[in-house]
N, C-alpha and C. Protein backbone atom coordinates (compact mmCIF):
# COMPACT_ATOMS: atom_id res chain seq x y z
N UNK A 1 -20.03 53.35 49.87
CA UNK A 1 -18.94 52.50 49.46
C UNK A 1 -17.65 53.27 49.65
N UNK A 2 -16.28 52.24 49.99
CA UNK A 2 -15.27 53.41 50.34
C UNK A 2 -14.42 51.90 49.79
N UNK A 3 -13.17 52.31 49.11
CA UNK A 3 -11.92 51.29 49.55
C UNK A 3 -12.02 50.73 50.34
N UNK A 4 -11.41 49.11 50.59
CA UNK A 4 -10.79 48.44 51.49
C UNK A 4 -9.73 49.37 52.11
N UNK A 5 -9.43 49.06 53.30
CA UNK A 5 -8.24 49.06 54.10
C UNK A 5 -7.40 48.24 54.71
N UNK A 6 -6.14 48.66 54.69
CA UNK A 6 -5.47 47.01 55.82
C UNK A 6 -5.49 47.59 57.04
N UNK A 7 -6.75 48.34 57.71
CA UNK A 7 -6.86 48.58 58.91
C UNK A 7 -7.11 46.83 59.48
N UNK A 8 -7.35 46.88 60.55
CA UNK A 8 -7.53 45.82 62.16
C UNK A 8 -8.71 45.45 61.36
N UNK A 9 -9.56 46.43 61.54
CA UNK A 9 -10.91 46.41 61.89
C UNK A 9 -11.48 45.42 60.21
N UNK A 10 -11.05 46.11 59.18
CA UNK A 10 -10.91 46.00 57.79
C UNK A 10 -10.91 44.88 57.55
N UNK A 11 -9.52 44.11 57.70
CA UNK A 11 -8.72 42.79 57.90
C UNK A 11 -9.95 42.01 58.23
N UNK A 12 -10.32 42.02 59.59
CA UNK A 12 -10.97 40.90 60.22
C UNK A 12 -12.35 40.84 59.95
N UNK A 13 -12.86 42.18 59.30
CA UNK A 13 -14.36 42.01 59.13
C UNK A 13 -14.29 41.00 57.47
N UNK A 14 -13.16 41.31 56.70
CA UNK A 14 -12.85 40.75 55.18
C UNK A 14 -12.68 39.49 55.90
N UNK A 15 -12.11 38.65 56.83
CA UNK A 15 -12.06 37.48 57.46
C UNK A 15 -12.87 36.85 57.61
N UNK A 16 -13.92 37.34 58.51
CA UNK A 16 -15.05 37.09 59.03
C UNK A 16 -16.14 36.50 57.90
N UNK A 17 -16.13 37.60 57.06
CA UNK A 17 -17.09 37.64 55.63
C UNK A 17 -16.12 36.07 55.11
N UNK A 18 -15.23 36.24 54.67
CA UNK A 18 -14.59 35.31 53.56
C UNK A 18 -14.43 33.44 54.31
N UNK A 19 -14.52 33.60 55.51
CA UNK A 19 -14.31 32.55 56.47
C UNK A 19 -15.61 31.44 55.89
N UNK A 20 -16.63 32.04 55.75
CA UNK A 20 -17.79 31.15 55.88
C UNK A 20 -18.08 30.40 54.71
N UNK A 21 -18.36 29.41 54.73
CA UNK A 21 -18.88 28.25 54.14
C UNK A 21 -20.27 29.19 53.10
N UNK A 22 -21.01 29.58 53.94
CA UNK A 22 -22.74 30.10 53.13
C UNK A 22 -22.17 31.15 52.43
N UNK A 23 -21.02 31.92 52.48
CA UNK A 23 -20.01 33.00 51.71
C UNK A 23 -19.52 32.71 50.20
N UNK A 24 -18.62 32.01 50.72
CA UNK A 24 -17.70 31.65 49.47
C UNK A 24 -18.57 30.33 48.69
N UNK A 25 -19.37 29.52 49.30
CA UNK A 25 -19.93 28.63 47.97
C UNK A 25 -20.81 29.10 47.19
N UNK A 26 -20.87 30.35 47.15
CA UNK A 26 -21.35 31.17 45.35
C UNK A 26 -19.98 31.27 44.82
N UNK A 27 -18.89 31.51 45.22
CA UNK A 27 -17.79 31.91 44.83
C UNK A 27 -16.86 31.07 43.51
N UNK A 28 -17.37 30.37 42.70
CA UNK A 28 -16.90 29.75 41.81
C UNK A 28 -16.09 28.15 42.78
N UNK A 29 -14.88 28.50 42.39
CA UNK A 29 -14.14 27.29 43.32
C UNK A 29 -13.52 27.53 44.80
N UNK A 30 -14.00 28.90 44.69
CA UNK A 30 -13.54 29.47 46.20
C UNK A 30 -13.71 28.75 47.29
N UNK A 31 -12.60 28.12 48.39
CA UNK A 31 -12.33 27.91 49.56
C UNK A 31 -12.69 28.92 50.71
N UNK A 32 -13.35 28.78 51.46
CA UNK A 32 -13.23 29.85 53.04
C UNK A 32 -11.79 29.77 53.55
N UNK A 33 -11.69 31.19 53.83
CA UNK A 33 -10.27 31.87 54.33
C UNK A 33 -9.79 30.76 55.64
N UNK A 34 -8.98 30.62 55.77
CA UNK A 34 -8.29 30.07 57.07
C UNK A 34 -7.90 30.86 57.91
N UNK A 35 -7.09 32.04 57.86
CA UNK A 35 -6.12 32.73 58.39
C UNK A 35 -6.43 34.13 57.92
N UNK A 36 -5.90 35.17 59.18
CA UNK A 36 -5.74 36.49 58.83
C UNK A 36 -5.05 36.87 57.64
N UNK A 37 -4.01 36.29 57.30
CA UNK A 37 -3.13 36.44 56.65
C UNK A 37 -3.75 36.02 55.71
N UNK A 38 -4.46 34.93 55.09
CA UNK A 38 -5.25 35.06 53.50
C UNK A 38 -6.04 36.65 53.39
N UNK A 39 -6.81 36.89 54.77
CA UNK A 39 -7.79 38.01 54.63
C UNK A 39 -6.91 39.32 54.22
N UNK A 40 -5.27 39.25 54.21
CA UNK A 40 -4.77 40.11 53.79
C UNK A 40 -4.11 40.18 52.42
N UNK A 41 -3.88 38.88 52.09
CA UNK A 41 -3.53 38.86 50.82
C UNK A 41 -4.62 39.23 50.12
N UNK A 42 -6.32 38.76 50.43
CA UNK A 42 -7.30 39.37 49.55
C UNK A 42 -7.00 41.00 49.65
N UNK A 43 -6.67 41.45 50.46
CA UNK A 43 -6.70 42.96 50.08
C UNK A 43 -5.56 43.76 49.59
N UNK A 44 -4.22 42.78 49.39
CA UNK A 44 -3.46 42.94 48.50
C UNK A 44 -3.59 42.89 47.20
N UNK A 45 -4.47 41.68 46.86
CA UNK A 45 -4.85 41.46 45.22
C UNK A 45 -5.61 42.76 45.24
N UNK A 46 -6.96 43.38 46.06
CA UNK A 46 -8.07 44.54 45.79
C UNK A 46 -7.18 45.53 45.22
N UNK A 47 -5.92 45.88 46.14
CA UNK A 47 -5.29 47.33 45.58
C UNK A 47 -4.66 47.06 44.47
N UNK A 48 -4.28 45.79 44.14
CA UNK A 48 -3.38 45.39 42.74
C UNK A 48 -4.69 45.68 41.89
N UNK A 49 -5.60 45.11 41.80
CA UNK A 49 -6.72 45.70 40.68
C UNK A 49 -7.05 46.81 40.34
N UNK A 50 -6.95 47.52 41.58
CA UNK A 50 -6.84 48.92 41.63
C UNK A 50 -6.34 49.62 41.19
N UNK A 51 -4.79 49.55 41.09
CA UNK A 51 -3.64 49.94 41.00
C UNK A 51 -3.72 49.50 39.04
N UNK A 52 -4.01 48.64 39.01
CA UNK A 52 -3.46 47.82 37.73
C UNK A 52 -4.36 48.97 36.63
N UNK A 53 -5.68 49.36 37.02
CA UNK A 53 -6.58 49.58 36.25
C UNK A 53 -6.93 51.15 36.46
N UNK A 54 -5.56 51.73 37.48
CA UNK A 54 -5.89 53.01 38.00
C UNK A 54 -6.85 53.97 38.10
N UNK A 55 -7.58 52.51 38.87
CA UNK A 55 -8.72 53.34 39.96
C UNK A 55 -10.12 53.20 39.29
N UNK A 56 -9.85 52.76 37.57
CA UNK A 56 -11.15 52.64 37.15
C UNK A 56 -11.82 51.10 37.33
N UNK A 57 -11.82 49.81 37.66
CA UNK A 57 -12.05 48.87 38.18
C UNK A 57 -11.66 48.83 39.44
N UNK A 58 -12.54 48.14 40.76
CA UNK A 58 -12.12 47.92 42.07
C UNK A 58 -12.83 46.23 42.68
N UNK A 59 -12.29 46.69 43.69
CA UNK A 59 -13.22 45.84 45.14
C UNK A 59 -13.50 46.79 46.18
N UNK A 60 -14.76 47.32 46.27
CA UNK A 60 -15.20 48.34 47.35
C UNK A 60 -15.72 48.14 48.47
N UNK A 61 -15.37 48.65 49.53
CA UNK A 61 -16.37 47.77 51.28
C UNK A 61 -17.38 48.68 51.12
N UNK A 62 -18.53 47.75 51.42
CA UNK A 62 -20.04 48.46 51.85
C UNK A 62 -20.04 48.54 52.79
N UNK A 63 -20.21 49.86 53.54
CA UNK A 63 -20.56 50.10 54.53
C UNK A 63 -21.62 50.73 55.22
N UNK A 64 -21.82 50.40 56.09
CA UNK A 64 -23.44 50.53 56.74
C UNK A 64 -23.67 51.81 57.16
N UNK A 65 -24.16 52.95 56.94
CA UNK A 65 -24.18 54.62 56.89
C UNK A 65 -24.53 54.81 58.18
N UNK A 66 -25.28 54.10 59.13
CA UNK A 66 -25.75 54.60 60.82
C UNK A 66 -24.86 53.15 61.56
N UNK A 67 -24.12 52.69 61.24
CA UNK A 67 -23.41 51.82 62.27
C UNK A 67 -21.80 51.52 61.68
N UNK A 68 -21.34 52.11 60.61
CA UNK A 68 -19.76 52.00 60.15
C UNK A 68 -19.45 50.95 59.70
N UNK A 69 -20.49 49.71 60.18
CA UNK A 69 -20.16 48.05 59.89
C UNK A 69 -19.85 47.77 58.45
N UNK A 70 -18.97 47.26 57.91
CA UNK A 70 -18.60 46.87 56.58
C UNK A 70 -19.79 45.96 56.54
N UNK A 71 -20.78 45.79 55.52
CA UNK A 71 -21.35 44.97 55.11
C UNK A 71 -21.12 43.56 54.12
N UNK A 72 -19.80 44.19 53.18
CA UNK A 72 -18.92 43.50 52.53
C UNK A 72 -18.51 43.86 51.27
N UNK A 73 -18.10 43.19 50.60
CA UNK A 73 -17.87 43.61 48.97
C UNK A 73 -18.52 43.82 48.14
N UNK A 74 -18.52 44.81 46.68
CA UNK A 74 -19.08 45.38 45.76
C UNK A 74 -17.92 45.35 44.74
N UNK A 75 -17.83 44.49 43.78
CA UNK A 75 -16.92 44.88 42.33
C UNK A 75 -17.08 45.13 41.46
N UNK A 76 -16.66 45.90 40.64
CA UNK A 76 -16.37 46.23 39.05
C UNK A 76 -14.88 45.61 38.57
N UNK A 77 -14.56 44.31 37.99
CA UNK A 77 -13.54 43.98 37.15
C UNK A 77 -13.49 43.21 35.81
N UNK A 78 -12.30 43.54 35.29
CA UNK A 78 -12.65 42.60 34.54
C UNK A 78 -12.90 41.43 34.18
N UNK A 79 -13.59 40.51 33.50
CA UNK A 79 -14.01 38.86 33.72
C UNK A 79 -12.98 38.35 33.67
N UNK A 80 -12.20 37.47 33.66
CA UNK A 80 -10.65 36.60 33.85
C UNK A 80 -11.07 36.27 32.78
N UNK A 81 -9.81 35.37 31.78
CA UNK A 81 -9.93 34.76 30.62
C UNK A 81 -10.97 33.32 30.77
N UNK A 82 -11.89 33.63 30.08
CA UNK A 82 -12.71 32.21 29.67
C UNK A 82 -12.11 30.83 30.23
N UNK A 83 -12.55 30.27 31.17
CA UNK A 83 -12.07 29.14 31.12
C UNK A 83 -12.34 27.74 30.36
N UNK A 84 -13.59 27.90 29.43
CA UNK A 84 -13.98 27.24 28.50
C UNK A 84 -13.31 27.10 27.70
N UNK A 85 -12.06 28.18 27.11
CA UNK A 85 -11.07 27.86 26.19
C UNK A 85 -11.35 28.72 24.85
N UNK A 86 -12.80 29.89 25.24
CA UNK A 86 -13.44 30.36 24.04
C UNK A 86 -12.47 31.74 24.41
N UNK A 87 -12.42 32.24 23.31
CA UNK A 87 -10.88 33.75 23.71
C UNK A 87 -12.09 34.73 24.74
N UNK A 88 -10.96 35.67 25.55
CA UNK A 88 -12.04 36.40 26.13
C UNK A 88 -12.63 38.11 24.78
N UNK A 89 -13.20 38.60 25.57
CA UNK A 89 -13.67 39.85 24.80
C UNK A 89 -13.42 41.18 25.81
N UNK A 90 -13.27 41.21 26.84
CA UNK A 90 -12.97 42.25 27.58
C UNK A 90 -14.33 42.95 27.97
N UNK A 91 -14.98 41.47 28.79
CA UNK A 91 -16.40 41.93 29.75
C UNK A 91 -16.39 42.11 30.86
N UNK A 92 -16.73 42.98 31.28
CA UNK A 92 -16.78 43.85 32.90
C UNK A 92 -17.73 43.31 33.38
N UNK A 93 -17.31 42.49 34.67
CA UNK A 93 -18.34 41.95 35.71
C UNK A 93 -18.58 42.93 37.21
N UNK A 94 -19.81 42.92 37.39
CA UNK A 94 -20.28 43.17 38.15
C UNK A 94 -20.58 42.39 39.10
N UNK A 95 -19.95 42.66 40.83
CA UNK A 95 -20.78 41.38 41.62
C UNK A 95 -20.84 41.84 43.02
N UNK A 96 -20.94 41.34 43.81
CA UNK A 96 -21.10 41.78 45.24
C UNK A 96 -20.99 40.78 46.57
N UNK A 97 -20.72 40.85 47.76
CA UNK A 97 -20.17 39.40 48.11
C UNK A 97 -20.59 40.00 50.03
N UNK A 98 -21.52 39.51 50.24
CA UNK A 98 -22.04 40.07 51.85
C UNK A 98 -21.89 39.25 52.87
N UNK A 99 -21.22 39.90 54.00
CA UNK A 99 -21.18 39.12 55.47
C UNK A 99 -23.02 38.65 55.57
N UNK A 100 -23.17 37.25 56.19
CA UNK A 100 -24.66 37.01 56.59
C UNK A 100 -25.27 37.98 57.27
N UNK A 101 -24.34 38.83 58.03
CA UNK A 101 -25.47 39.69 59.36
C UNK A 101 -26.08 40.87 58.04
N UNK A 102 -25.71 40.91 56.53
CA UNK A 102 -25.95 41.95 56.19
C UNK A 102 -26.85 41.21 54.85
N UNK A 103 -27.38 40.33 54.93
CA UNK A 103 -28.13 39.67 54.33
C UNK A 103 -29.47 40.39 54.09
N UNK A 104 -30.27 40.45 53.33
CA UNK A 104 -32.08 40.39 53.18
C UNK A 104 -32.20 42.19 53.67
N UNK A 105 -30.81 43.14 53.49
CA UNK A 105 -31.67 44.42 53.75
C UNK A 105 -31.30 45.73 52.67
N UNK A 106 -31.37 44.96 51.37
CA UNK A 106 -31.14 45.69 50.75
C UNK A 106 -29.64 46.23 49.88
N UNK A 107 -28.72 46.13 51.34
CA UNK A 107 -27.46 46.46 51.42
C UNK A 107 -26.81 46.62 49.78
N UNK A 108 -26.78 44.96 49.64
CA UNK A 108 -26.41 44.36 47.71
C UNK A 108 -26.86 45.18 46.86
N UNK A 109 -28.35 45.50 47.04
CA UNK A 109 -28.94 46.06 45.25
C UNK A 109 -28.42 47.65 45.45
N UNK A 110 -28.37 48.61 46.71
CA UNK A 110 -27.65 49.49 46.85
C UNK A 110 -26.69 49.73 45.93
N UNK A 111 -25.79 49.06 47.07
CA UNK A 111 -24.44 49.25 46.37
C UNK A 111 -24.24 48.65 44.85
N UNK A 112 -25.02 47.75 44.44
CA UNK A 112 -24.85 47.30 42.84
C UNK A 112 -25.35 48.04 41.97
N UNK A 113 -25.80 48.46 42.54
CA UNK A 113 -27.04 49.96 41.68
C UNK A 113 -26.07 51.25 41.18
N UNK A 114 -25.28 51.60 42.21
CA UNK A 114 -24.52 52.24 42.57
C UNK A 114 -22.96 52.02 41.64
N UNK A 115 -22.53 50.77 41.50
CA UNK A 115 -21.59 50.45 41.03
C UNK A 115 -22.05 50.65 39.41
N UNK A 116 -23.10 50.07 39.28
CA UNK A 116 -23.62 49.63 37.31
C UNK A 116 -23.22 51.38 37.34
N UNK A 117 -24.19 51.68 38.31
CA UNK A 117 -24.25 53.61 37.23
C UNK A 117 -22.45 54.45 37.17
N UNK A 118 -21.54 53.60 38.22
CA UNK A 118 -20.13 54.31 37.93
C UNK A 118 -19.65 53.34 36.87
N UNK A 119 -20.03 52.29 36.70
CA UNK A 119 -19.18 51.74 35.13
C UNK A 119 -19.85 51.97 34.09
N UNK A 120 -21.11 52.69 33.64
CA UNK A 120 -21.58 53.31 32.72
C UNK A 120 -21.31 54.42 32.73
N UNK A 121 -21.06 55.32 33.47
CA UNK A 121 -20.30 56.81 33.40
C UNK A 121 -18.79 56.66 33.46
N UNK A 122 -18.49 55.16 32.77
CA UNK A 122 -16.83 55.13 32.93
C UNK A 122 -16.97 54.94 30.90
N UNK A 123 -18.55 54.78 30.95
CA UNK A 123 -18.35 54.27 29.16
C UNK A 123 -18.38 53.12 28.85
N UNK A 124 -18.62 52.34 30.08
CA UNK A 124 -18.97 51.01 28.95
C UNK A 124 -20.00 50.85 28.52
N UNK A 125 -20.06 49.84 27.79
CA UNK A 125 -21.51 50.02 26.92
C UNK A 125 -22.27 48.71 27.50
N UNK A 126 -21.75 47.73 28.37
CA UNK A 126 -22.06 46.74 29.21
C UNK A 126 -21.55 46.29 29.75
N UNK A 127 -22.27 45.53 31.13
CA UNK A 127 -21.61 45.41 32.21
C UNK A 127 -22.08 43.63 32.58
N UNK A 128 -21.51 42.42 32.62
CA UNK A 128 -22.38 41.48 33.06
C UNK A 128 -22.46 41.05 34.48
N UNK A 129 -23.13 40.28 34.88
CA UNK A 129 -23.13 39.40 36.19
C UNK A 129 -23.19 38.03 36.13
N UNK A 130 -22.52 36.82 36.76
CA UNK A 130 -23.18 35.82 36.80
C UNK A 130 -23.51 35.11 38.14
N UNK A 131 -24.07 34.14 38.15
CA UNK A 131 -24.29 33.67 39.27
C UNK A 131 -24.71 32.04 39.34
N UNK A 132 -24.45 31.12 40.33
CA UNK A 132 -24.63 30.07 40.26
C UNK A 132 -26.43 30.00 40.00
N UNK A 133 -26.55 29.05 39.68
CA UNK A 133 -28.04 28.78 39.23
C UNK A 133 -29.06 28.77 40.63
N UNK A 134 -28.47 28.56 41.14
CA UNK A 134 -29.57 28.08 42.60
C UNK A 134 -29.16 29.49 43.69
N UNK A 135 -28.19 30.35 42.93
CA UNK A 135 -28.42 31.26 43.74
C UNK A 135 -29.48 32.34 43.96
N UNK A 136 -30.65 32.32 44.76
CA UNK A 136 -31.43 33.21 44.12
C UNK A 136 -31.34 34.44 44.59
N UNK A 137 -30.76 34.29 45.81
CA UNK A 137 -30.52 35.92 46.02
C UNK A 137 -30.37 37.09 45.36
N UNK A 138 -28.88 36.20 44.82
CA UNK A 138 -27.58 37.00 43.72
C UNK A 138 -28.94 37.45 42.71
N UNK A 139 -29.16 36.48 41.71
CA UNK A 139 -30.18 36.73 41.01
C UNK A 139 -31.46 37.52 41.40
N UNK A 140 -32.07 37.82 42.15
CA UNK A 140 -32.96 38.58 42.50
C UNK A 140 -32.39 40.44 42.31
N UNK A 141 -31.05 40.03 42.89
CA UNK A 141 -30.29 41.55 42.78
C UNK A 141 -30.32 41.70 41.50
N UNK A 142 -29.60 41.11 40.74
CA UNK A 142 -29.29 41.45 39.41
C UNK A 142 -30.83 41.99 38.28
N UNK A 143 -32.00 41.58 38.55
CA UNK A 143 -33.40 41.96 38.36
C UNK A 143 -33.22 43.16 39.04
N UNK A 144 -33.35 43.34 40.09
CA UNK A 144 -33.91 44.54 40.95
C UNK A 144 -33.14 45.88 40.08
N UNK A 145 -31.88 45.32 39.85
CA UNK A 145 -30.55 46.73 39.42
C UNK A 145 -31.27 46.48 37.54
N UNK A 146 -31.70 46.01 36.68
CA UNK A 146 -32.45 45.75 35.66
C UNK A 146 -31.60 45.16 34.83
N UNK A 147 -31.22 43.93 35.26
CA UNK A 147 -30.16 43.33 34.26
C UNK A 147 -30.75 42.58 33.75
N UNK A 148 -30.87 41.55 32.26
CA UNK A 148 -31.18 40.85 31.60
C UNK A 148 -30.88 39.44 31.71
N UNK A 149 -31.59 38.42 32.04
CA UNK A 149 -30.90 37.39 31.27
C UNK A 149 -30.86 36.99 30.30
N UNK A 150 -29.57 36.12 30.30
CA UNK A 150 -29.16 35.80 29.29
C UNK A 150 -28.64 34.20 28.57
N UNK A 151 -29.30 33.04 29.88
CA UNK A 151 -29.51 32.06 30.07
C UNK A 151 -27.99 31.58 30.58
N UNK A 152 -28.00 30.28 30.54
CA UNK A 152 -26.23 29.27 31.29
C UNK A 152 -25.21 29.64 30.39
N UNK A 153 -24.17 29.83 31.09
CA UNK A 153 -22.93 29.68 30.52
C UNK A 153 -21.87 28.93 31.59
N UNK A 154 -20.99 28.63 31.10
CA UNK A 154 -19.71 27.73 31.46
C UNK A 154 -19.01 28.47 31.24
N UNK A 155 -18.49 30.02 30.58
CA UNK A 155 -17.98 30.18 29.99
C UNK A 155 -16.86 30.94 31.36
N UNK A 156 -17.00 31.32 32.47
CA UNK A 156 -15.96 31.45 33.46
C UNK A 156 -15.78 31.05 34.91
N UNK A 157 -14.76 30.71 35.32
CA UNK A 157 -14.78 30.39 36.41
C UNK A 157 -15.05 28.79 36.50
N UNK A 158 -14.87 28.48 35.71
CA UNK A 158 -15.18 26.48 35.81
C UNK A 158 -16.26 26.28 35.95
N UNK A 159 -17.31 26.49 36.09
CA UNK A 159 -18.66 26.60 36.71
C UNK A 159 -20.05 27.12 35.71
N UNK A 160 -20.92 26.48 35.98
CA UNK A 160 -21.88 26.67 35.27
C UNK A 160 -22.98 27.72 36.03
N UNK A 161 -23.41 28.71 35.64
CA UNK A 161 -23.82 30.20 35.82
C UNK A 161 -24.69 30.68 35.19
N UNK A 162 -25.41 31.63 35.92
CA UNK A 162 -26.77 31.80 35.26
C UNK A 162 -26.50 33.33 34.52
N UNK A 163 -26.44 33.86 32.99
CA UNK A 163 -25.59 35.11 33.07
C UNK A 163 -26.61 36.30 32.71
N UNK A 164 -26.28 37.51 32.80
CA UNK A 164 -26.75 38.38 33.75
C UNK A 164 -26.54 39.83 32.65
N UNK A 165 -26.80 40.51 31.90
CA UNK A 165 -26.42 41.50 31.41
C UNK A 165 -27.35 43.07 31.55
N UNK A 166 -26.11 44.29 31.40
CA UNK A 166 -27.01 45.16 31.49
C UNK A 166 -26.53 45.84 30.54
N UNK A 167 -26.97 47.12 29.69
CA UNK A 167 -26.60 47.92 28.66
C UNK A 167 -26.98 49.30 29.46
N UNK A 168 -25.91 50.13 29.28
CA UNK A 168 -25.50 51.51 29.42
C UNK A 168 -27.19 52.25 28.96
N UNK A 169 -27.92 52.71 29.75
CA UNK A 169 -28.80 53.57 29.39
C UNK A 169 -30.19 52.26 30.03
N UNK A 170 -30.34 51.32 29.84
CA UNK A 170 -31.10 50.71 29.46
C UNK A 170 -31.89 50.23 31.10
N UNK A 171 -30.09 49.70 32.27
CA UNK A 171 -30.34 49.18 33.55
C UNK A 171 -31.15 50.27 34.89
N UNK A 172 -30.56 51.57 34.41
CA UNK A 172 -30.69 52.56 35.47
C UNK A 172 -32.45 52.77 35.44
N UNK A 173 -32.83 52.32 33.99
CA UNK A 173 -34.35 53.06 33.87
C UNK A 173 -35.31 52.13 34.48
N UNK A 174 -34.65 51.14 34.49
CA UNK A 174 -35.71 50.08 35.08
C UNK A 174 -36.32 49.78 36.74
N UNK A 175 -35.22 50.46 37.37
CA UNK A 175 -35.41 50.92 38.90
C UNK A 175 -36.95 51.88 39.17
């Protein structure tokens, strides 16, 4: 895992990934990118999170160790305020977001594996995930890395979600 960049290469592979339809409809209400220029504003918001939370929350590119290929995104942030209207609590989501060519090889539970164990050595004491209900992928990851469920919620993103928790000590052992 490394930072985004507003390299060429960066830009258009975040394009490419964010463009697609089979992409973004896990994505809560997320639209597919139109334009280069959205694929850059996404990596304007990445360094603002970055920046905002200095360095301890991100958006990270996966990248492929024998071919350089960005595979796609890996995050640690914080959950946005409840859109249910219930106050938030200050829960750290975990998620991950893959170009198709990087589908079914692992790539996700890697890097999510990877991410849970740097936000538990940052001290939190939990980390959640959610995911649309019919996603089973997403969900398969979130098992594999040893997260819990924790049945539906509504409680972000407008959307009804299947939610996902792990506790500091508890996710790493289950690998």
């Amino acid at each position: 895992m490394r930072e985004w960049t507003a390299s060429d290469d960066d830009i258009a592979r975040r394009f490419d990934t964010y463009r697609r339809v089979e992409v973004v409809k896990w994505l809560g209400n997320a639209t597919p990118l139109a334009d280069l220029d959205q694929a850059m504003a996404g990596q304007a918001r990445a360094e603002a999170t970055y920046a905002k939370h200095q360095g301890r929350y991100g958006v990270w590119a996966v990248q492929i160790r024998d071919s350089g290929i960005v595979a796609g995104s890996v995050l640690l942030v914080p959950m946005p305020e409840p859109s249910d209207g219930s106050p938030g609590g200050g829960e750290v989501e975990i998620g991950w977001h893959l170009h198709p060519d990087s589908w079914g090889r692992g790539y996700a539970t890697e890097a999510a594996k990877a991410v849970l164990d740097y936000g538990f050595g940052l001290g939190l004491p939990e980390i959640l995930a959610i995911a649309k209900p019919d996603n089973a992928p997403s969900i398969a990851v979130m098992r594999r890395i040893g997260m819990r469920h924790f049945g539906r919620t509504s409680r972000w993103y407008g959307m009804e979600a299947e939610l996902f928790r792990a506790h500091a000590g508890t996710a790493a052992d289950a690998l």
